[in-house]
PDB file of N, CA and C in Angstrom:
ATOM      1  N   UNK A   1    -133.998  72.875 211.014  1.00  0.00           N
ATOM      2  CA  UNK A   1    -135.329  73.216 211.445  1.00  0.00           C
ATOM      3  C   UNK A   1    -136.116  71.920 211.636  1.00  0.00           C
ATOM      4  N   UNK A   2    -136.870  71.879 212.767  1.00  0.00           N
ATOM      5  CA  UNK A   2    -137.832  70.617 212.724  1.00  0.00           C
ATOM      6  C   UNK A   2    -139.380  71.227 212.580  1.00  0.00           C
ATOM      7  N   UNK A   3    -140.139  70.291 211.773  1.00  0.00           N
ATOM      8  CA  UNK A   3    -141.188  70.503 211.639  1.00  0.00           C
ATOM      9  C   UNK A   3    -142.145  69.565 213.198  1.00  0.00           C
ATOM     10  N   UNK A   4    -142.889  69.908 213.507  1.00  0.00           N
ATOM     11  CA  UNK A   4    -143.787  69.444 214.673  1.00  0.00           C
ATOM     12  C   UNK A   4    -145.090  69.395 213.701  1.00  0.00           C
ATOM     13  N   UNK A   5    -145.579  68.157 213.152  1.00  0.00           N
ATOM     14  CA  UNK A   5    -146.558  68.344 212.521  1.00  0.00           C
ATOM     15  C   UNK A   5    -147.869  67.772 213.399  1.00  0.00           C
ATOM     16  N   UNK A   6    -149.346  67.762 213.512  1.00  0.00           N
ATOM     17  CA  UNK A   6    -150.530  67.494 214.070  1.00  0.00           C
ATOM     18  C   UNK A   6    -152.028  67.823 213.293  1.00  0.00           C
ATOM     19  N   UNK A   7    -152.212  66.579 213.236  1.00  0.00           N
ATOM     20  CA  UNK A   7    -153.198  66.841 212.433  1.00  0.00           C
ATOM     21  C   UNK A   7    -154.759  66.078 212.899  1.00  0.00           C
ATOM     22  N   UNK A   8    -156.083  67.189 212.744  1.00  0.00           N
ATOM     23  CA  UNK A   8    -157.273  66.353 213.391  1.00  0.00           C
ATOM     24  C   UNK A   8    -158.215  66.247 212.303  1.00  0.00           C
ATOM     25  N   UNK A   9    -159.036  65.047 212.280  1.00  0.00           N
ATOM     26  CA  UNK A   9    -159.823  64.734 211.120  1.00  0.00           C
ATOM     27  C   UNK A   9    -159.171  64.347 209.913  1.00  0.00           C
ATOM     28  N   UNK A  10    -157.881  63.961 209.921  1.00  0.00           N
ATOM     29  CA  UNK A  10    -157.246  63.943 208.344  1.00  0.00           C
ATOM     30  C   UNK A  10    -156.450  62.640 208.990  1.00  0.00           C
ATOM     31  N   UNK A  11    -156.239  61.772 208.039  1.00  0.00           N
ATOM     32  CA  UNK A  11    -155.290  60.705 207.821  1.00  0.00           C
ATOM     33  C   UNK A  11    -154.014  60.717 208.004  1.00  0.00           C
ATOM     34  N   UNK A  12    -152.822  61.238 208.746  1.00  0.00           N
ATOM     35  CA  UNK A  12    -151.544  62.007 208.728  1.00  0.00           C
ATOM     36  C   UNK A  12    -151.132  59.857 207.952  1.00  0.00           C
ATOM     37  N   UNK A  13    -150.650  59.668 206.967  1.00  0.00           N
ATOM     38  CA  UNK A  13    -150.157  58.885 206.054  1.00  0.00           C
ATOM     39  C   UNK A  13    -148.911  58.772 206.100  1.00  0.00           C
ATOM     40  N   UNK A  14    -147.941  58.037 206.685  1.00  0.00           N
ATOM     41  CA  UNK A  14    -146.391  58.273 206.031  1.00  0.00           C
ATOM     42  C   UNK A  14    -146.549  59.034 204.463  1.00  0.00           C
ATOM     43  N   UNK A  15    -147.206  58.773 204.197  1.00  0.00           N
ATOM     44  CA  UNK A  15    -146.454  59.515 202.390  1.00  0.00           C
ATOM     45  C   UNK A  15    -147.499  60.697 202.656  1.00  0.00           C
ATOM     46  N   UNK A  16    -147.852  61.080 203.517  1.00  0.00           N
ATOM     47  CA  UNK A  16    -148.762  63.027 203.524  1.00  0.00           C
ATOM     48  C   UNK A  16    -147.854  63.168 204.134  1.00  0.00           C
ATOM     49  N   UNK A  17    -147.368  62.696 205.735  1.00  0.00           N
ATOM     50  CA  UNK A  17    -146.031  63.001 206.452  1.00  0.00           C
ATOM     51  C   UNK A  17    -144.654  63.519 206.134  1.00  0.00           C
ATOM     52  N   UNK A  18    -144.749  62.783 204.626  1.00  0.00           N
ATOM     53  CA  UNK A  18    -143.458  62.871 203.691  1.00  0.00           C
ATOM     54  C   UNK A  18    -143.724  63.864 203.159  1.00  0.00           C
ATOM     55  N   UNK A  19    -144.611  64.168 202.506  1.00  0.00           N
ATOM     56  CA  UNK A  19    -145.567  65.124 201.691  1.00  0.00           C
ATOM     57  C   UNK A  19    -144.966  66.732 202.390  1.00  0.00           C
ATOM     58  N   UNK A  20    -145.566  67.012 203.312  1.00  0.00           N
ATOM     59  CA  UNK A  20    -145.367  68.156 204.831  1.00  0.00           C
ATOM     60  C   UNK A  20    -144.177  68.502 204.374  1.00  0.00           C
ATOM     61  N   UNK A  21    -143.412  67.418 205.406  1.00  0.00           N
ATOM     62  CA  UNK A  21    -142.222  68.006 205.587  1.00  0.00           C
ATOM     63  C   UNK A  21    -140.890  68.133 204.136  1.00  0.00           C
ATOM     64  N   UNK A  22    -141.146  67.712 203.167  1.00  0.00           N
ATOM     65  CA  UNK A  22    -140.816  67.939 201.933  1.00  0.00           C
ATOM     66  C   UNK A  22    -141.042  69.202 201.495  1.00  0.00           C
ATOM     67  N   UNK A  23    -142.214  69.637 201.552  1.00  0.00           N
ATOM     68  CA  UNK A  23    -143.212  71.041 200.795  1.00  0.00           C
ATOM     69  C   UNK A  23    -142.087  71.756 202.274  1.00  0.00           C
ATOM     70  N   UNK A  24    -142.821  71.758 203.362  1.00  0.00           N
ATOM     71  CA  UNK A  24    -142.188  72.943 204.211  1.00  0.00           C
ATOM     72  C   UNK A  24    -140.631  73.071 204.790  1.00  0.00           C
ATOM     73  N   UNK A  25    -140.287  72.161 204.518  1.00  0.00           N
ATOM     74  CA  UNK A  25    -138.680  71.536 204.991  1.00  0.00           C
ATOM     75  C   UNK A  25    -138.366  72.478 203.708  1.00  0.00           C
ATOM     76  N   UNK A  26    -138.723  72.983 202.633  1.00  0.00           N
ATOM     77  CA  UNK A  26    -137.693  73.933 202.236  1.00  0.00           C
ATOM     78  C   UNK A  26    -137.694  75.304 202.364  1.00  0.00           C
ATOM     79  N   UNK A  27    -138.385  75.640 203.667  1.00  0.00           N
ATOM     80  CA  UNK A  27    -138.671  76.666 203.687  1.00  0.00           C
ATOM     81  C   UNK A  27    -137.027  76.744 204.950  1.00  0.00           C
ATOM     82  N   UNK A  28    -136.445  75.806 205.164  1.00  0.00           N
ATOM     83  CA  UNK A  28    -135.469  75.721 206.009  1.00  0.00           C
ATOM     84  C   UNK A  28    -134.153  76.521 205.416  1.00  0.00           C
ATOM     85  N   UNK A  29    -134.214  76.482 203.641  1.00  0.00           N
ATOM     86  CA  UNK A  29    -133.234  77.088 203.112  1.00  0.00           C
ATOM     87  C   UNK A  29    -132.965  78.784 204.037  1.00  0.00           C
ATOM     88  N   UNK A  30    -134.200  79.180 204.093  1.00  0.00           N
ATOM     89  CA  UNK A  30    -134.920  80.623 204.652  1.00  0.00           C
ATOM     90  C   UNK A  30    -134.025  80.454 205.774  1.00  0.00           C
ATOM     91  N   UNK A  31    -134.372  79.660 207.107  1.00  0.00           N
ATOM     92  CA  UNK A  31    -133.929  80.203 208.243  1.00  0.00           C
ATOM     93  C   UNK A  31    -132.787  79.826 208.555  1.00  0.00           C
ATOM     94  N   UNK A  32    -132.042  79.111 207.978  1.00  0.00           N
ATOM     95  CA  UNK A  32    -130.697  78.754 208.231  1.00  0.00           C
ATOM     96  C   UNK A  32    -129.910  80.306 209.138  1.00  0.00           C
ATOM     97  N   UNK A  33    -130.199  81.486 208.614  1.00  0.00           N
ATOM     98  CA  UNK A  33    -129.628  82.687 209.202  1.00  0.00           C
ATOM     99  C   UNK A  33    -130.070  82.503 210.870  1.00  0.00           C
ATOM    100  N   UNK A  34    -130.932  82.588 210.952  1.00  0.00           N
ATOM    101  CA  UNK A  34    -132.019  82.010 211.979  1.00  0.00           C
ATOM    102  C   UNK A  34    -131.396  81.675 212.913  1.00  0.00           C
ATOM    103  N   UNK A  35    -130.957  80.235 212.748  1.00  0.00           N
ATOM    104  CA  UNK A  35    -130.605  78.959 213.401  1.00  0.00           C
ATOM    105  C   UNK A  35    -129.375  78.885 213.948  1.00  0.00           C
ATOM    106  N   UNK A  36    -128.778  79.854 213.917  1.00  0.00           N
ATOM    107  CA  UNK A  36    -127.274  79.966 214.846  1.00  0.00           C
ATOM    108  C   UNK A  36    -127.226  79.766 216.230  1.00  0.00           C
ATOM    109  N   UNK A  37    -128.265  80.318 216.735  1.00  0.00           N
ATOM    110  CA  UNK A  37    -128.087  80.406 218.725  1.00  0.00           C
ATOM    111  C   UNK A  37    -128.771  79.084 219.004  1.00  0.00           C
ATOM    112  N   UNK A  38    -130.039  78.713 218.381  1.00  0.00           N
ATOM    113  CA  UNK A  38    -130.598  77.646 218.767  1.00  0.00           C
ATOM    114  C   UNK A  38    -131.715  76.820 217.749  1.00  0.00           C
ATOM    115  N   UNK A  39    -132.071  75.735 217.463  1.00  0.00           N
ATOM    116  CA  UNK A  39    -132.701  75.137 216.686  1.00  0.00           C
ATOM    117  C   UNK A  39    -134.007  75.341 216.884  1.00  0.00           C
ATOM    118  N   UNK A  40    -134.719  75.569 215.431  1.00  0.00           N
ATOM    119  CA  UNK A  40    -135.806  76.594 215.199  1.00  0.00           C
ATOM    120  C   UNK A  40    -136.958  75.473 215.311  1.00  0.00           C
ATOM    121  N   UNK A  41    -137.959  75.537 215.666  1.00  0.00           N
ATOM    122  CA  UNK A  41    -139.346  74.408 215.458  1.00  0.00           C
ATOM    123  C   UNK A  41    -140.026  75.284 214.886  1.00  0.00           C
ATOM    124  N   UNK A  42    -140.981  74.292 213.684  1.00  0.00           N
ATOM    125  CA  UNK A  42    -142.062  74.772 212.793  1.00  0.00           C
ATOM    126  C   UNK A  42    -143.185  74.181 213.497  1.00  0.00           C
ATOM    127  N   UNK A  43    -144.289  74.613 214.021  1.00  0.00           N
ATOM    128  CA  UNK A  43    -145.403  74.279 214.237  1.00  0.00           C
ATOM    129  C   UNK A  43    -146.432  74.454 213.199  1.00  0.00           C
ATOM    130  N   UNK A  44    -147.144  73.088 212.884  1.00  0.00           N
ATOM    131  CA  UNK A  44    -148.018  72.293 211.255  1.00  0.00           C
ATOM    132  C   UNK A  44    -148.977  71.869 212.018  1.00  0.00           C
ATOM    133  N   UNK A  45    -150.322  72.614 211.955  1.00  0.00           N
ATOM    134  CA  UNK A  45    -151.708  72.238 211.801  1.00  0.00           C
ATOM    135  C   UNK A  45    -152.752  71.953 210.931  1.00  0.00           C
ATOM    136  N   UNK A  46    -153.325  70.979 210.603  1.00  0.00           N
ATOM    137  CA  UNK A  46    -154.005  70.686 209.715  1.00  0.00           C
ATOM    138  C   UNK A  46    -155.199  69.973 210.671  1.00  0.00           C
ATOM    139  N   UNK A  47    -156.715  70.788 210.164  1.00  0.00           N
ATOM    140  CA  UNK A  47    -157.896  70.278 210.084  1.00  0.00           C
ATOM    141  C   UNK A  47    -158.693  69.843 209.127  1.00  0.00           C
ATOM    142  N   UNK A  48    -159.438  68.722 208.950  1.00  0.00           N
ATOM    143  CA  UNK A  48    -160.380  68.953 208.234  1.00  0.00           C
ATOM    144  C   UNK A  48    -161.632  69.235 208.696  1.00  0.00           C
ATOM    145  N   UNK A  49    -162.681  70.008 208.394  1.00  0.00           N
ATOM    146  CA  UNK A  49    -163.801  70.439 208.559  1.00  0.00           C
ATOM    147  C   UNK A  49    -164.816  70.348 207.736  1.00  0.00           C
ATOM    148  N   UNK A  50    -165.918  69.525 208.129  1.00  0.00           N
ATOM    149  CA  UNK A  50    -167.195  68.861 207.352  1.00  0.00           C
ATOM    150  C   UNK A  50    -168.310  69.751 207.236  1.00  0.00           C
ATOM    151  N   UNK A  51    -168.352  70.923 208.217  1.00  0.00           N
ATOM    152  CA  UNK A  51    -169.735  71.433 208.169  1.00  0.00           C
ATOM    153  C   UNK A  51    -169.980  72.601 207.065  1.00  0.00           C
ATOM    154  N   UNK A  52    -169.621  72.023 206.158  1.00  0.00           N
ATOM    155  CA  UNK A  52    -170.046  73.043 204.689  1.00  0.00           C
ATOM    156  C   UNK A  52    -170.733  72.646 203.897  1.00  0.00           C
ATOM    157  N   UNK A  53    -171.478  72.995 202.997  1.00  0.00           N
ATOM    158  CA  UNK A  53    -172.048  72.515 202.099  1.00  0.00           C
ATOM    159  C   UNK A  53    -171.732  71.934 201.124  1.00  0.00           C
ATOM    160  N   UNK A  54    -170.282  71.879 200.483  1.00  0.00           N
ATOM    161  CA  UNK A  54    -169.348  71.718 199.024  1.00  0.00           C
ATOM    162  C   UNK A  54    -168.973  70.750 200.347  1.00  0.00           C
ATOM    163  N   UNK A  55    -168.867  69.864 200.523  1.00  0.00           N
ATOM    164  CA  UNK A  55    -167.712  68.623 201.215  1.00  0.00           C
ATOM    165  C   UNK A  55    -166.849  69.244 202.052  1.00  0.00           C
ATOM    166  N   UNK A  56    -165.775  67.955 202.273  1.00  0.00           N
ATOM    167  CA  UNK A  56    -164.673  68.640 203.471  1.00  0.00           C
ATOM    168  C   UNK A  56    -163.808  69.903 202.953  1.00  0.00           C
ATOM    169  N   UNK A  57    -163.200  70.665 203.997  1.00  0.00           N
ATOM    170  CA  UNK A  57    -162.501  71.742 203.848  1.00  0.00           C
ATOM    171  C   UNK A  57    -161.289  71.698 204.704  1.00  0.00           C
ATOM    172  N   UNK A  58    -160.237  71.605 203.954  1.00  0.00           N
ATOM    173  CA  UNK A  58    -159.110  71.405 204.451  1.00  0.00           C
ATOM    174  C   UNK A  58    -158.479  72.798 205.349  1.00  0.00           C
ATOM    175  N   UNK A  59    -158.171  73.018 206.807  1.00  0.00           N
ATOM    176  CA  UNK A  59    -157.326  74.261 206.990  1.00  0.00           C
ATOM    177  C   UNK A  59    -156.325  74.410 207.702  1.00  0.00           C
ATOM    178  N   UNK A  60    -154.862  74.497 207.582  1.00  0.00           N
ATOM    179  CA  UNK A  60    -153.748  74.390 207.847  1.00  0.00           C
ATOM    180  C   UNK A  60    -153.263  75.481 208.382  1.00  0.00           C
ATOM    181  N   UNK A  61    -152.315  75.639 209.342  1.00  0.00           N
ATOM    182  CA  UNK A  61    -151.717  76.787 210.017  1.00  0.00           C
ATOM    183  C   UNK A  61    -150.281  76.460 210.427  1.00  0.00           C
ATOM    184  N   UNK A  62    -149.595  77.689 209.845  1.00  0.00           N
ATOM    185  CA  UNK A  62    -147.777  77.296 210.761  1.00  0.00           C
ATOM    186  C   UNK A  62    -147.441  78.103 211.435  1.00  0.00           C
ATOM    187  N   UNK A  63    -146.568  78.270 212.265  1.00  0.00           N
ATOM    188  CA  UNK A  63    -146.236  79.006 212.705  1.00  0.00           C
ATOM    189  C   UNK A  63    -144.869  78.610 213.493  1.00  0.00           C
ATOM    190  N   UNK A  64    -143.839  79.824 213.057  1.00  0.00           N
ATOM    191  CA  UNK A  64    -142.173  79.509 213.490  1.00  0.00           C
ATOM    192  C   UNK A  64    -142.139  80.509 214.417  1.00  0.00           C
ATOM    193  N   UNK A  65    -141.300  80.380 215.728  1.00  0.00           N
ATOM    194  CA  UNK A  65    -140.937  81.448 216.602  1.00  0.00           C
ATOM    195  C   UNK A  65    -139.309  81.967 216.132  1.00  0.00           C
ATOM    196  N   UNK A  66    -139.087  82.862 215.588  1.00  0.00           N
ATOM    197  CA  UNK A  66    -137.459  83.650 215.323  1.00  0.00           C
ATOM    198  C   UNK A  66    -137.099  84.204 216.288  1.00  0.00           C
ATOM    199  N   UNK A  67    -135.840  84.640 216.509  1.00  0.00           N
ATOM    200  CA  UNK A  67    -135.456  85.627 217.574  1.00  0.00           C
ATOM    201  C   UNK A  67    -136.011  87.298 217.279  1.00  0.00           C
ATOM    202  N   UNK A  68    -136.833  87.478 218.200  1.00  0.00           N
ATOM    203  CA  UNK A  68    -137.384  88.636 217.774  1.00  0.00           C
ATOM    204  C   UNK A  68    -139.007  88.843 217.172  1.00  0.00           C
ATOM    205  N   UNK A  69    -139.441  87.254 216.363  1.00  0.00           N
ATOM    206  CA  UNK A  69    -140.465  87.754 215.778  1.00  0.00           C
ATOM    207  C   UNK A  69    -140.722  86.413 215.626  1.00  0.00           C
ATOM    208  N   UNK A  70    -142.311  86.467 215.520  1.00  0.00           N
ATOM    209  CA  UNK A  70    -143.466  85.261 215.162  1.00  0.00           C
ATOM    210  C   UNK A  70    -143.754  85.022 213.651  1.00  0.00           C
ATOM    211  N   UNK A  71    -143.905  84.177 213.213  1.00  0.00           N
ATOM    212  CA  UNK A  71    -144.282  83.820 211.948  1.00  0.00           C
ATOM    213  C   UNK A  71    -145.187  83.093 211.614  1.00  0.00           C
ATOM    214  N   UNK A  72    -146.601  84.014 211.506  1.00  0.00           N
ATOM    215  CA  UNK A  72    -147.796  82.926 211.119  1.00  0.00           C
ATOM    216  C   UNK A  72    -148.425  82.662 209.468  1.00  0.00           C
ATOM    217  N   UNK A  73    -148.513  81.446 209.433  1.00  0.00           N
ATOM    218  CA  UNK A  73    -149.440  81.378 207.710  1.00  0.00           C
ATOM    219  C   UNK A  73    -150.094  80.591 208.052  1.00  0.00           C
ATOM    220  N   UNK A  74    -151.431  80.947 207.288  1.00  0.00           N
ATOM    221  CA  UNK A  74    -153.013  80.405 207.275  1.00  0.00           C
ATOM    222  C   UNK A  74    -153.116  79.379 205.993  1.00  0.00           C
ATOM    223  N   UNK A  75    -154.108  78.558 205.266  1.00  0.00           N
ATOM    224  CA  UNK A  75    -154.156  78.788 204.076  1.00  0.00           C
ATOM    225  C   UNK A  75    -156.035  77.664 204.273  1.00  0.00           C
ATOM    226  N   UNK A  76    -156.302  77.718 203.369  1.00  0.00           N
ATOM    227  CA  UNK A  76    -157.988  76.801 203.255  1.00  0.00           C
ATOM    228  C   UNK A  76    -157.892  76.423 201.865  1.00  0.00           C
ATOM    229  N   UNK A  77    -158.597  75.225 201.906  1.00  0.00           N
ATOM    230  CA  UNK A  77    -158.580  74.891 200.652  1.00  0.00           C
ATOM    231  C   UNK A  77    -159.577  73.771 200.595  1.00  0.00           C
ATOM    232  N   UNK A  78    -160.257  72.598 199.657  1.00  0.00           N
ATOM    233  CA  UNK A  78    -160.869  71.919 199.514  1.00  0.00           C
ATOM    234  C   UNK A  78    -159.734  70.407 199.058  1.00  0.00           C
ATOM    235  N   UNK A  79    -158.414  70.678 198.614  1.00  0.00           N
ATOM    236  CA  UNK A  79    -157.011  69.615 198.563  1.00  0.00           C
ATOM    237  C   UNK A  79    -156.501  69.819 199.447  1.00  0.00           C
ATOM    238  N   UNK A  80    -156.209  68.883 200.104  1.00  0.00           N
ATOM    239  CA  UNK A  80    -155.283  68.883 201.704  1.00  0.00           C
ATOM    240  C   UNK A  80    -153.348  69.130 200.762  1.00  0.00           C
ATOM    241  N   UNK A  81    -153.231  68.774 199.763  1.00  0.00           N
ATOM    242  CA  UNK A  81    -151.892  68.929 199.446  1.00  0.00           C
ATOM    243  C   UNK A  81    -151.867  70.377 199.014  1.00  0.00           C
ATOM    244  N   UNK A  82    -152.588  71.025 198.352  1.00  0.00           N
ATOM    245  CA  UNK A  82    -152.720  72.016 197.705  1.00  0.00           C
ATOM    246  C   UNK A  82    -152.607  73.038 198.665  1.00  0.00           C
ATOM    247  N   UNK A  83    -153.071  72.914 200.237  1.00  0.00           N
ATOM    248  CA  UNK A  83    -153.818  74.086 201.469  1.00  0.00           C
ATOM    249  C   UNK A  83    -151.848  74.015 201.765  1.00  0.00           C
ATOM    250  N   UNK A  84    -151.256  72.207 201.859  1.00  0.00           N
ATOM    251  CA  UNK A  84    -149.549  72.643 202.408  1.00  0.00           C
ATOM    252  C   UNK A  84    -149.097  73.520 201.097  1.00  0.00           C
ATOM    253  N   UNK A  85    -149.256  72.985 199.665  1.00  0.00           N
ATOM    254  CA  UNK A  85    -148.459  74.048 199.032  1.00  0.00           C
ATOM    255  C   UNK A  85    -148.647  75.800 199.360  1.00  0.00           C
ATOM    256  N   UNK A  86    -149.868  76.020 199.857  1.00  0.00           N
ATOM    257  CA  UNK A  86    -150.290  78.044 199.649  1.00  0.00           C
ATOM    258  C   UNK A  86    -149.926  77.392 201.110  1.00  0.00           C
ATOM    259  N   UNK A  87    -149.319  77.032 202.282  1.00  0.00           N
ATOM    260  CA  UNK A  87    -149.214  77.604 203.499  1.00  0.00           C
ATOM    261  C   UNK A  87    -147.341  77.840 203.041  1.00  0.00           C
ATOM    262  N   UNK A  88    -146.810  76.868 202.103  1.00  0.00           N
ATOM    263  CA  UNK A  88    -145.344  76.878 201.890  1.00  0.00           C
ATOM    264  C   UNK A  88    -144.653  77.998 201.142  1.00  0.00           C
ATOM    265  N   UNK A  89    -145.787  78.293 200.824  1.00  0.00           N
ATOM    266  CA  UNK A  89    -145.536  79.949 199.517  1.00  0.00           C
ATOM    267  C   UNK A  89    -145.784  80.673 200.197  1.00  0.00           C
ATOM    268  N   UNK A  90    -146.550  81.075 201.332  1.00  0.00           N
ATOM    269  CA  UNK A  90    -146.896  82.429 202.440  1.00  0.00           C
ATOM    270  C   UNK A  90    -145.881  82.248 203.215  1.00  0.00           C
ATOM    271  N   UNK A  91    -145.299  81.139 203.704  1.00  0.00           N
ATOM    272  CA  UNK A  91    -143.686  81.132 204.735  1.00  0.00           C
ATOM    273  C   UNK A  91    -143.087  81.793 204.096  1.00  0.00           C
ATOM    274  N   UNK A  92    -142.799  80.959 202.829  1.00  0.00           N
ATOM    275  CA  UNK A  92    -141.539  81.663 202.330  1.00  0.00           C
ATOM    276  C   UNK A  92    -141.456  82.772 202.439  1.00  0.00           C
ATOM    277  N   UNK A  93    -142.712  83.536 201.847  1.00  0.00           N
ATOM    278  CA  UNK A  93    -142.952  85.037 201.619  1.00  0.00           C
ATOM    279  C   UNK A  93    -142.324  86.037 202.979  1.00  0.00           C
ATOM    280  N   UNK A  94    -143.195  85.307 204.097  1.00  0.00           N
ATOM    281  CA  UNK A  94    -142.860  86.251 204.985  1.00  0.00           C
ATOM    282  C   UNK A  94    -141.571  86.001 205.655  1.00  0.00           C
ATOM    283  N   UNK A  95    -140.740  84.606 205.339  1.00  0.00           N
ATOM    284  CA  UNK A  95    -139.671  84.449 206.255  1.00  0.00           C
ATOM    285  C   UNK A  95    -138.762  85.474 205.399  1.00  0.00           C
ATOM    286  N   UNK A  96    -138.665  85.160 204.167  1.00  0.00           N
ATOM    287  CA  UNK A  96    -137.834  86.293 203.240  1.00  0.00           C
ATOM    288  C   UNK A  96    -137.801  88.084 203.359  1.00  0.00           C
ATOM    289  N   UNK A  97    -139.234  88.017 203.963  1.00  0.00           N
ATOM    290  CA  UNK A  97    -139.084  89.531 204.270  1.00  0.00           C
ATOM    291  C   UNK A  97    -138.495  89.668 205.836  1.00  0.00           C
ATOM    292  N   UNK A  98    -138.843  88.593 206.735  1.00  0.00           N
ATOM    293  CA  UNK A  98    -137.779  88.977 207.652  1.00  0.00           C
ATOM    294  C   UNK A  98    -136.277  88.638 207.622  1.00  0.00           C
ATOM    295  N   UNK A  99    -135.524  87.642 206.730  1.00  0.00           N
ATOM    296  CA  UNK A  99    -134.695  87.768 206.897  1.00  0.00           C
ATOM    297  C   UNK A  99    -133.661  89.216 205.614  1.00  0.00           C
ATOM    298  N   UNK A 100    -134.817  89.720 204.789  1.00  0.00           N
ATOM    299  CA  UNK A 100    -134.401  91.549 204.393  1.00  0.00           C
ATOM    300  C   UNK A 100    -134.364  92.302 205.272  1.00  0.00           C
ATOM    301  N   UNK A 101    -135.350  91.948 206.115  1.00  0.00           N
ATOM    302  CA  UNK A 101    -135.037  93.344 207.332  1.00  0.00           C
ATOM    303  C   UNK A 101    -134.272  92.858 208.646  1.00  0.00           C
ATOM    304  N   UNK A 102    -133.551  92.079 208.742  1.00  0.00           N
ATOM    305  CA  UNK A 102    -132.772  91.552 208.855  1.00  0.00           C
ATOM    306  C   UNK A 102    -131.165  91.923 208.737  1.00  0.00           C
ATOM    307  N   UNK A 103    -131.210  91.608 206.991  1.00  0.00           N
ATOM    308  CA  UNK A 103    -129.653  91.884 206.473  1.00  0.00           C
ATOM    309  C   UNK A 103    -129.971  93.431 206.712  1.00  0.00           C
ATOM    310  N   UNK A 104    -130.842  94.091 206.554  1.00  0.00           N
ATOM    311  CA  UNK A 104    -131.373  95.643 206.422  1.00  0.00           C
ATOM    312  C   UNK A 104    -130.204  96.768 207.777  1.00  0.00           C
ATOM    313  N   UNK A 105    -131.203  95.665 208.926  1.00  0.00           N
ATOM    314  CA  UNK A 105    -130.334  96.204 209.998  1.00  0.00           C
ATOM    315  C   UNK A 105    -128.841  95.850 210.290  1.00  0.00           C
ATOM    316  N   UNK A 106    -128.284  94.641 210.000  1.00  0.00           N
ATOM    317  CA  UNK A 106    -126.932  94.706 210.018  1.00  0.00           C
ATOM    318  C   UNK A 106    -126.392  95.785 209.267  1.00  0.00           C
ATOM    319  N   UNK A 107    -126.442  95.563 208.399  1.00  0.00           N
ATOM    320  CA  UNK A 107    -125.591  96.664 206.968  1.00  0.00           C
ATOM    321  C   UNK A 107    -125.523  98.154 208.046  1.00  0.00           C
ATOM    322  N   UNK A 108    -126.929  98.664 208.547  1.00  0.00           N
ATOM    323  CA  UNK A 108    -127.680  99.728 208.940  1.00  0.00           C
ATOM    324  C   UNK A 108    -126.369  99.768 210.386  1.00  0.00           C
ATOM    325  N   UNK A 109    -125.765  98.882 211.109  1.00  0.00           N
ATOM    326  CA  UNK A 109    -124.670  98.671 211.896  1.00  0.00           C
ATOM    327  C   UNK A 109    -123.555  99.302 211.663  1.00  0.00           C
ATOM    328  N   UNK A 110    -123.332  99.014 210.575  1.00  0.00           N
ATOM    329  CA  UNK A 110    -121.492  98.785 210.189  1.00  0.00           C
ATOM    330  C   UNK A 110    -121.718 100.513 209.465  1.00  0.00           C
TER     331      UNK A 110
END
């Protein structure tokens, strides 16, 4: 899986860069099922946004295309590391439920 990361208002750092794709690169364990016909891209957005009252506000978005189905996670936060960890725990979440319904329908085959 490759991550495509982009980021506006934020510092993208070799070591946040590292940061990313570390936290979401294991969400690759997930699509390996995936990845048979053709190699999967993760699309990684990160803003920061000033116009609040409490300081900056970090907000991140991913989104993977599967065969068959879209995969989006949101997450906000006021820690730019903290907004990749809750966007890396909502992938997981939902890549795991598609690849259950998934094994669901093979089995549902045979």
């Amino acid at each position: 899986m490759k991550i495509d990361i982009s980021c506006s208002n934020v510092d993208l750092t070799p070591a946040f860069a590292e940061y990313i794709e570390e936290k979401i690169g294991s969400c690759g364990d997930v699509v390996k099922r995936f990845e048979k016909s053709r190699d999967l891209i993760l699309f990684f957005k990160m803003v920061r946004t000033t116009k609040h009252q409490h300081g900056d506000v970090f907000v991140a978005e991913a989104m993977i295309q599967l065969p068959g189905k879209t995969i989006h996670a949101k997450a906000t936060g006021s820690d730019a590391r903290a907004v990749v960890d809750d966007i890396k725990d909502e992938l997981k979440i939902e890549l795991r439920k598609q690849k259950e319904r998934a094994v669901s329908r093979e089995r549902n085959k045979k």
